[in-house]
C-alpha atoms as a PDB file:
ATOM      1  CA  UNK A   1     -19.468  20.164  11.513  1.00  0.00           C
ATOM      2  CA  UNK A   2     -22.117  20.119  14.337  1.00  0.00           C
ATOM      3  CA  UNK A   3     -22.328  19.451  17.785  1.00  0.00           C
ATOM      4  CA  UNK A   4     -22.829  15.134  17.352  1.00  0.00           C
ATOM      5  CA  UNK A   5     -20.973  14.983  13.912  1.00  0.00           C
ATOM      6  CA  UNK A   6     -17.250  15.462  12.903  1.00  0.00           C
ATOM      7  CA  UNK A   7     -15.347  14.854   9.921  1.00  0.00           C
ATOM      8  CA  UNK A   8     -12.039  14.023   9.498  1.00  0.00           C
ATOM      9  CA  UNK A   9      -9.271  14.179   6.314  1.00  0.00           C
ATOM     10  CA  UNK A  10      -5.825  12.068   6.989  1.00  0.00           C
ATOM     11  CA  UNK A  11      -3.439  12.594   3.974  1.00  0.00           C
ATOM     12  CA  UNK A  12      -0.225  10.805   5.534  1.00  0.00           C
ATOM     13  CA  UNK A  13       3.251  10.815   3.658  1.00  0.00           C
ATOM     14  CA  UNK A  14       5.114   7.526   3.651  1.00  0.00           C
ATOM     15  CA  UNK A  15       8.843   7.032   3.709  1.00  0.00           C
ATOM     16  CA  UNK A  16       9.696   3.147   2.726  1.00  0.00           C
ATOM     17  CA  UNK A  17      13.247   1.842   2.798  1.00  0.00           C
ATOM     18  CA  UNK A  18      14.279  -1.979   2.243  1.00  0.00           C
ATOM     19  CA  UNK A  19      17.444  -3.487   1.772  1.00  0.00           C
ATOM     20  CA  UNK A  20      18.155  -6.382  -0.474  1.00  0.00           C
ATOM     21  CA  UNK A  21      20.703  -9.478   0.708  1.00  0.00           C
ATOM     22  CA  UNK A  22      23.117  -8.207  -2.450  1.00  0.00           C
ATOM     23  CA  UNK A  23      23.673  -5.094  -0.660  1.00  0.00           C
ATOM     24  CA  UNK A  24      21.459  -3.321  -2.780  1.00  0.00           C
ATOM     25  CA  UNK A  25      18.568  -0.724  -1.704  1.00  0.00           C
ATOM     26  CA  UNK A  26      15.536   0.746  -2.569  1.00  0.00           C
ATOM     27  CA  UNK A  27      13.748   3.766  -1.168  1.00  0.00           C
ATOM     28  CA  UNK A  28      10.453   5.450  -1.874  1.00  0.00           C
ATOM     29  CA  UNK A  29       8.296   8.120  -0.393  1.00  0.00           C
ATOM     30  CA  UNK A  30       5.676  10.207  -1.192  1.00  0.00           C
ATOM     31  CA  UNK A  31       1.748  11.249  -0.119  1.00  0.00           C
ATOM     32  CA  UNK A  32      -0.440   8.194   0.179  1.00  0.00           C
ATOM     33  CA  UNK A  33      -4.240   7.574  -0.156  1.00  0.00           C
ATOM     34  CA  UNK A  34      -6.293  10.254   1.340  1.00  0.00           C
ATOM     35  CA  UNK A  35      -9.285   9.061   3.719  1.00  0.00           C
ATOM     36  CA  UNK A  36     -12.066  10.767   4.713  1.00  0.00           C
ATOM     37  CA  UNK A  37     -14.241   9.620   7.600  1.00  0.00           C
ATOM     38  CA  UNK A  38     -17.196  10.939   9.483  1.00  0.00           C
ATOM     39  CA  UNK A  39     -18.382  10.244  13.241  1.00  0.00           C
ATOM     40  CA  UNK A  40     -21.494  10.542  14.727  1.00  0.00           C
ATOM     41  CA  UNK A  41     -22.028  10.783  18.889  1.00  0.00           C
ATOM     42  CA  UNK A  42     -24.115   8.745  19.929  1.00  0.00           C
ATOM     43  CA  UNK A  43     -23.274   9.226  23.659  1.00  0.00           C
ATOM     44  CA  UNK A  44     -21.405  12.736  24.429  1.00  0.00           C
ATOM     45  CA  UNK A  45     -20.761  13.580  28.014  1.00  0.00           C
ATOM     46  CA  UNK A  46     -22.932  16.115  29.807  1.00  0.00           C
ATOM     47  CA  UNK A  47     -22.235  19.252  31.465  1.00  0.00           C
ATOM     48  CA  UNK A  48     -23.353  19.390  35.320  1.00  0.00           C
ATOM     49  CA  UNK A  49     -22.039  23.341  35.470  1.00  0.00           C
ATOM     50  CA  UNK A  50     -20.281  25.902  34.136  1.00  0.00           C
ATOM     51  CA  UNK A  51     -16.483  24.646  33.522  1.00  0.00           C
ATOM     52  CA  UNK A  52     -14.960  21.504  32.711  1.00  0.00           C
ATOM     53  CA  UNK A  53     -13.937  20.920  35.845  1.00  0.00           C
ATOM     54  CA  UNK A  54     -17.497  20.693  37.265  1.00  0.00           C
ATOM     55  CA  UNK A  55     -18.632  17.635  34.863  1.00  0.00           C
ATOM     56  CA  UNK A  56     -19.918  14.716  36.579  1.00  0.00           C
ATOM     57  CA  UNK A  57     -16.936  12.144  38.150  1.00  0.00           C
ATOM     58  CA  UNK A  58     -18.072   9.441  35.622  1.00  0.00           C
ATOM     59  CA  UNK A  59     -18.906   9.997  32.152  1.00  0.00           C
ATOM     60  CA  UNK A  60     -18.606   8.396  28.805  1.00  0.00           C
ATOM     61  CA  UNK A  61     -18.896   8.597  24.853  1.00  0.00           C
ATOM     62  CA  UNK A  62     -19.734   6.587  21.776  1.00  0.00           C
ATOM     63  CA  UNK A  63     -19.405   7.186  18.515  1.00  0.00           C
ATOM     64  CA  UNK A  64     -19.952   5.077  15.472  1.00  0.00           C
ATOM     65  CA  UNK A  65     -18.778   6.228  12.270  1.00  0.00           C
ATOM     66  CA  UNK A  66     -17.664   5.612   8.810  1.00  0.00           C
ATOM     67  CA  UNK A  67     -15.731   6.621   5.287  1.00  0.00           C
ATOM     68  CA  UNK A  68     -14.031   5.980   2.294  1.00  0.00           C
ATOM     69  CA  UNK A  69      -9.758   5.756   1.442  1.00  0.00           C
ATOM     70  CA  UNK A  70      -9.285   7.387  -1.893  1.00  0.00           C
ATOM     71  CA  UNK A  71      -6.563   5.751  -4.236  1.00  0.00           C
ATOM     72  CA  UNK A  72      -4.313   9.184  -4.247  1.00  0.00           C
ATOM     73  CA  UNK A  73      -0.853   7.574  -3.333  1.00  0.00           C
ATOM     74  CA  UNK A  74       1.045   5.780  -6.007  1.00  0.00           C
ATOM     75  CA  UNK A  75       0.858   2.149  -6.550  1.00  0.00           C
ATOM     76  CA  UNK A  76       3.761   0.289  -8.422  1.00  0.00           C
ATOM     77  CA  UNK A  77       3.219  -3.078  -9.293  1.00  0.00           C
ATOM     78  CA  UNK A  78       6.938  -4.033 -10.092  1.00  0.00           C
ATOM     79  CA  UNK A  79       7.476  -2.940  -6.405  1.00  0.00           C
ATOM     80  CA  UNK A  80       5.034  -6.455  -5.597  1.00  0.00           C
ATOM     81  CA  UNK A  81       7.267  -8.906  -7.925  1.00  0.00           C
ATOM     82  CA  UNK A  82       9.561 -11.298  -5.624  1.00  0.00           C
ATOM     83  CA  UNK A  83       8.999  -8.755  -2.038  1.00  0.00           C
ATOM     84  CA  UNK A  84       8.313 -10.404   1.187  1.00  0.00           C
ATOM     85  CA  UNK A  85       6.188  -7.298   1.667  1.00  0.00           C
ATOM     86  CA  UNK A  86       3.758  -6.330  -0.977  1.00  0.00           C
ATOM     87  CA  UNK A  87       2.869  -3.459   0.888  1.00  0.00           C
ATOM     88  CA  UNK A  88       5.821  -1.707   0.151  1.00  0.00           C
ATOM     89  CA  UNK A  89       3.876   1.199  -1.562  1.00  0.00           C
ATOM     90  CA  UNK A  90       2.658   4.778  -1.175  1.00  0.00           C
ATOM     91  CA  UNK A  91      -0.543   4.071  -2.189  1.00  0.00           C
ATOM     92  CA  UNK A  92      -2.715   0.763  -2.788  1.00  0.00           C
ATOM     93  CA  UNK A  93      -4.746   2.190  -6.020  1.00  0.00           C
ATOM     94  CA  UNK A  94      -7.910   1.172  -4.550  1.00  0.00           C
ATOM     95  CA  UNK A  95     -10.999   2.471  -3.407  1.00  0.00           C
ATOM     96  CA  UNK A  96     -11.597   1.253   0.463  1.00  0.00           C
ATOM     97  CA  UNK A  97     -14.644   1.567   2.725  1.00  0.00           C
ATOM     98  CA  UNK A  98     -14.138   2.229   6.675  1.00  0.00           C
ATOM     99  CA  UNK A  99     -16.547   1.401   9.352  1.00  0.00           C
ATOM    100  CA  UNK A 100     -15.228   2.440  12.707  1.00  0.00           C
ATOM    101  CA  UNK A 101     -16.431   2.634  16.539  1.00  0.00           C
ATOM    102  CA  UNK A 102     -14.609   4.463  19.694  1.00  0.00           C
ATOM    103  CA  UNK A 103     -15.618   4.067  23.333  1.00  0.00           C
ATOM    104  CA  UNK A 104     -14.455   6.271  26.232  1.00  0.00           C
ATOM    105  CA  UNK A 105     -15.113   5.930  29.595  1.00  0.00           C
ATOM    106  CA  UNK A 106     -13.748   8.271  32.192  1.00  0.00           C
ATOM    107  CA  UNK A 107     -14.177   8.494  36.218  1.00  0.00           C
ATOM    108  CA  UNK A 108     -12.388  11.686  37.222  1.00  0.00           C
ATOM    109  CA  UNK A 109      -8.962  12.134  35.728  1.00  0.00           C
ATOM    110  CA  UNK A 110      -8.661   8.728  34.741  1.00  0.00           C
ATOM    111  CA  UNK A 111      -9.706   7.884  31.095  1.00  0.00           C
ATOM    112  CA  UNK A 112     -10.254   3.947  29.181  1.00  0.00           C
ATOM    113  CA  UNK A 113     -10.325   4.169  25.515  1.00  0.00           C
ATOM    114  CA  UNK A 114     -11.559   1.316  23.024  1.00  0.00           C
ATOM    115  CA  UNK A 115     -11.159   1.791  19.753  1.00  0.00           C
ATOM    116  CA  UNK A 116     -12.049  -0.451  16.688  1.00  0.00           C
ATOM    117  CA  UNK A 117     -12.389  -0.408  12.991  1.00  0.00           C
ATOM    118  CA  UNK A 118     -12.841  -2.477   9.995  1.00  0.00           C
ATOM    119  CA  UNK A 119     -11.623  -1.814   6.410  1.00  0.00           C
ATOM    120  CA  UNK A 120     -13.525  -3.573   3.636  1.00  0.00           C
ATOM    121  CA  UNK A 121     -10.889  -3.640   0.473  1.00  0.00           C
ATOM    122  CA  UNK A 122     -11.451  -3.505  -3.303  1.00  0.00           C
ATOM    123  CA  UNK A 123      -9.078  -4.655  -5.843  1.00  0.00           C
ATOM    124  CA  UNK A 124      -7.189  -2.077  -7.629  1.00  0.00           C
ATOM    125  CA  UNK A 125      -7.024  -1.370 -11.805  1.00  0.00           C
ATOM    126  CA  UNK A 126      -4.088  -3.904 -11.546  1.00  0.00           C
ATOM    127  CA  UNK A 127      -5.842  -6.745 -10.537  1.00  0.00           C
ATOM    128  CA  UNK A 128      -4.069  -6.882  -7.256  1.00  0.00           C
ATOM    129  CA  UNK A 129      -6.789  -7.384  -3.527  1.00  0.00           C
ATOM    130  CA  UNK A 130      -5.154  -6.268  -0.453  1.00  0.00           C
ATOM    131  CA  UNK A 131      -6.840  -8.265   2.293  1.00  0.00           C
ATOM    132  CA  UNK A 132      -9.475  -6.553   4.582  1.00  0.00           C
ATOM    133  CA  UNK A 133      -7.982  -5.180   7.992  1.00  0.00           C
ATOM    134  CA  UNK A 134      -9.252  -5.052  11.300  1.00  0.00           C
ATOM    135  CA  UNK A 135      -7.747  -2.512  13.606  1.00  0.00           C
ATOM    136  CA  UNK A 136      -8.495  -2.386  17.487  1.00  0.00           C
ATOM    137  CA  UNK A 137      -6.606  -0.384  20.481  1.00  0.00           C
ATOM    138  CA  UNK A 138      -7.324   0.617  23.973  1.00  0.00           C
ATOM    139  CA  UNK A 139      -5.683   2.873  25.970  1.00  0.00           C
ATOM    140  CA  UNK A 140      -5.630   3.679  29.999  1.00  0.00           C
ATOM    141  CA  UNK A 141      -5.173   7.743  30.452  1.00  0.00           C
ATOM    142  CA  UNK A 142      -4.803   9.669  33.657  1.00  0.00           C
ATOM    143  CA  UNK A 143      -5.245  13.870  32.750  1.00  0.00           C
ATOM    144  CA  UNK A 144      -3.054  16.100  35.237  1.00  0.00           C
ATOM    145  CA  UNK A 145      -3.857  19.542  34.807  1.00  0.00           C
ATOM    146  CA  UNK A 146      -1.039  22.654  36.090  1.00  0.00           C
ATOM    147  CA  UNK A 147      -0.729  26.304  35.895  1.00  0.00           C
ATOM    148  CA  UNK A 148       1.635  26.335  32.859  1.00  0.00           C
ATOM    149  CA  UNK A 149       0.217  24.108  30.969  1.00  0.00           C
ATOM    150  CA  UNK A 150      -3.185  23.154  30.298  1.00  0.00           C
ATOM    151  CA  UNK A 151      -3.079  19.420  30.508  1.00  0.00           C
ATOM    152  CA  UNK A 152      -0.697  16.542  30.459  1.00  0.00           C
ATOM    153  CA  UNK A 153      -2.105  13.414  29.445  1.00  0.00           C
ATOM    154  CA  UNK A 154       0.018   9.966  29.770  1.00  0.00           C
ATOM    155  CA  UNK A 155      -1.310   6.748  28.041  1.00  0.00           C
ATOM    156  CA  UNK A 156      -0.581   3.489  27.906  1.00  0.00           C
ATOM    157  CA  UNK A 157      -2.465   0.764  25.795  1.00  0.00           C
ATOM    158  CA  UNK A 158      -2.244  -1.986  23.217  1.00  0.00           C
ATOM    159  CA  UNK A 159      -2.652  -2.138  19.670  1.00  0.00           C
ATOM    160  CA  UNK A 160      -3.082  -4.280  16.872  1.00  0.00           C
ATOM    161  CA  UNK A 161      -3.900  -5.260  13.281  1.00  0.00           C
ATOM    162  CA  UNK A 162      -5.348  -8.137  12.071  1.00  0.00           C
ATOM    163  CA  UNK A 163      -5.271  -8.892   7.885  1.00  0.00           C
ATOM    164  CA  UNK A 164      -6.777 -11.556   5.328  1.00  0.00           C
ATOM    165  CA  UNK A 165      -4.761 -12.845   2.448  1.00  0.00           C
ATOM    166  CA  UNK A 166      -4.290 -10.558  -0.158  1.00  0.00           C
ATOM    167  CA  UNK A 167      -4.826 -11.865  -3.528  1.00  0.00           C
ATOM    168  CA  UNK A 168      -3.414 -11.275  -6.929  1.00  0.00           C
ATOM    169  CA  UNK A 169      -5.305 -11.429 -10.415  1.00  0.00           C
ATOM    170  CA  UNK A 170      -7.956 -13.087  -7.784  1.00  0.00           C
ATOM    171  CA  UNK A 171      -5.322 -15.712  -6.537  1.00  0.00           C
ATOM    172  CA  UNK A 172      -3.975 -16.053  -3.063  1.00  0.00           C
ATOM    173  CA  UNK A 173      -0.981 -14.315  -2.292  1.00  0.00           C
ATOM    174  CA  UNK A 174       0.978 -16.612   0.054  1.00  0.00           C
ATOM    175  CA  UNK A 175       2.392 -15.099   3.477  1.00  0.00           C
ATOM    176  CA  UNK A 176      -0.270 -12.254   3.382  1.00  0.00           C
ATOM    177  CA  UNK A 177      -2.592 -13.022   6.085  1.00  0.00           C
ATOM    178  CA  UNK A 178      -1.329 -12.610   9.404  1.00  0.00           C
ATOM    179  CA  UNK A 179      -1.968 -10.450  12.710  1.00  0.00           C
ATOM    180  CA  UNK A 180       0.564  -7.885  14.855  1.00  0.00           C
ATOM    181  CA  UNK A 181       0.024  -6.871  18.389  1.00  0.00           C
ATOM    182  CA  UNK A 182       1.688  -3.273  19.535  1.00  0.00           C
ATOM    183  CA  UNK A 183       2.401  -1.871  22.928  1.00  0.00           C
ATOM    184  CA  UNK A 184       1.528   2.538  23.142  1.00  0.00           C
ATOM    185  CA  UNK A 185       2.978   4.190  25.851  1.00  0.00           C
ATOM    186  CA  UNK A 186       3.268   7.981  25.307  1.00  0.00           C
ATOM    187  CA  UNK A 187       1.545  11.438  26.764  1.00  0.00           C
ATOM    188  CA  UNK A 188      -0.559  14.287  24.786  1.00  0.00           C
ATOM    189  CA  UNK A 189       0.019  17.815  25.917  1.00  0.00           C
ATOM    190  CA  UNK A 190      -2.266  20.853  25.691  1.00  0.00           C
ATOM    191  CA  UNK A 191      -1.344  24.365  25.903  1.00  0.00           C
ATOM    192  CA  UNK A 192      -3.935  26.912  26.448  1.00  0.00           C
ATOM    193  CA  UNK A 193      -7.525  26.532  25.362  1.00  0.00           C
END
């Protein structure tokens, strides 16, 4: 939108598949809940010349941010009754409020990348309260640029989720709360400008 704010639209589509101990199945898909955030720069690096390649060695950027998820995927309550994992939806059917920060540093080619956000819940028209979530990630980058291709950028980092208890009709759901820890390793590739 301008030069210190962006907006961003993530409409994901879910594919869900569990299997029941009497060989049974059950499979569902579809577009979930929409969310909308904006950022604002607080910090954005600074140009020393001309090209990218003539930035200062060390630089670094901060933005804060925030949004809302809309309740566009489905929610099924019958898909709740007797699962291990009442999160086996497309959608939650609730309105959900995102406050989010990133932090970059870089020195030369080599990029550190903390990331952390916090979603504040509602309870949905059927009286079921997925717990609030805190997200957080960093990530170590090193940039390689080459003639064919603009730039190849491996990462490595670590991940992870922590959740309250959901509840439902304002009761705690048991085995809700918990917290998962991920390992990223992967690269981003650029062609072109």
């Amino acid at each position: 939108m301008t030069e210190k704010l962006s907006i961003t639209a993530i409409l994901p589509y879910h594919f869900h598949n569990r299997n029941f101990i009497d060989g049974s199945s059950q499979n569902i898909d579809g577009l979930g809940d929409l969310s909308i955030l904006a950022f604002y720069s607080l910090i954005t690096p600074k140009m020393d010349g001309l090209y990218a390649n003539q930035q200062t060695k060390f630089k670094h950027m901060l933005e804060i941010g925030g949004g809302v998820k809309i309740p566009t995927g489905a929610y099924d309550r019958a898909n709740n009754e007797g699962s291990v994992n009442p999160s086996f939806q497309v959608g939650t059917g609730s309105w959900d409020y995102v406050l989010a920060a990133n932090y970059s540093i870089g020195y030369e080619n080599w990029g550190l990348g903390v990331l952390a956000n916090y979603t504040i819940k509602t309870e949905n028209n059927a009286q079921y309260h997925f717990g609030d979530q805190f997200t957080y990630g960093v990530n170590l980058s090193k940039v390689y640029n080459t003639i064919k291709i603009d730039k190849i950028i491996p990462y490595a980092g670590l991940a992870g989720e922590v959740y309250a208890e959901n509840k439902n009709y304002g009761l705690p759901v048991a085995d809700t709360q918990g917290n998962v820890l991920f390992a990223r390793l992967g690269s981003e590739i650029s062609f072109g400008k």
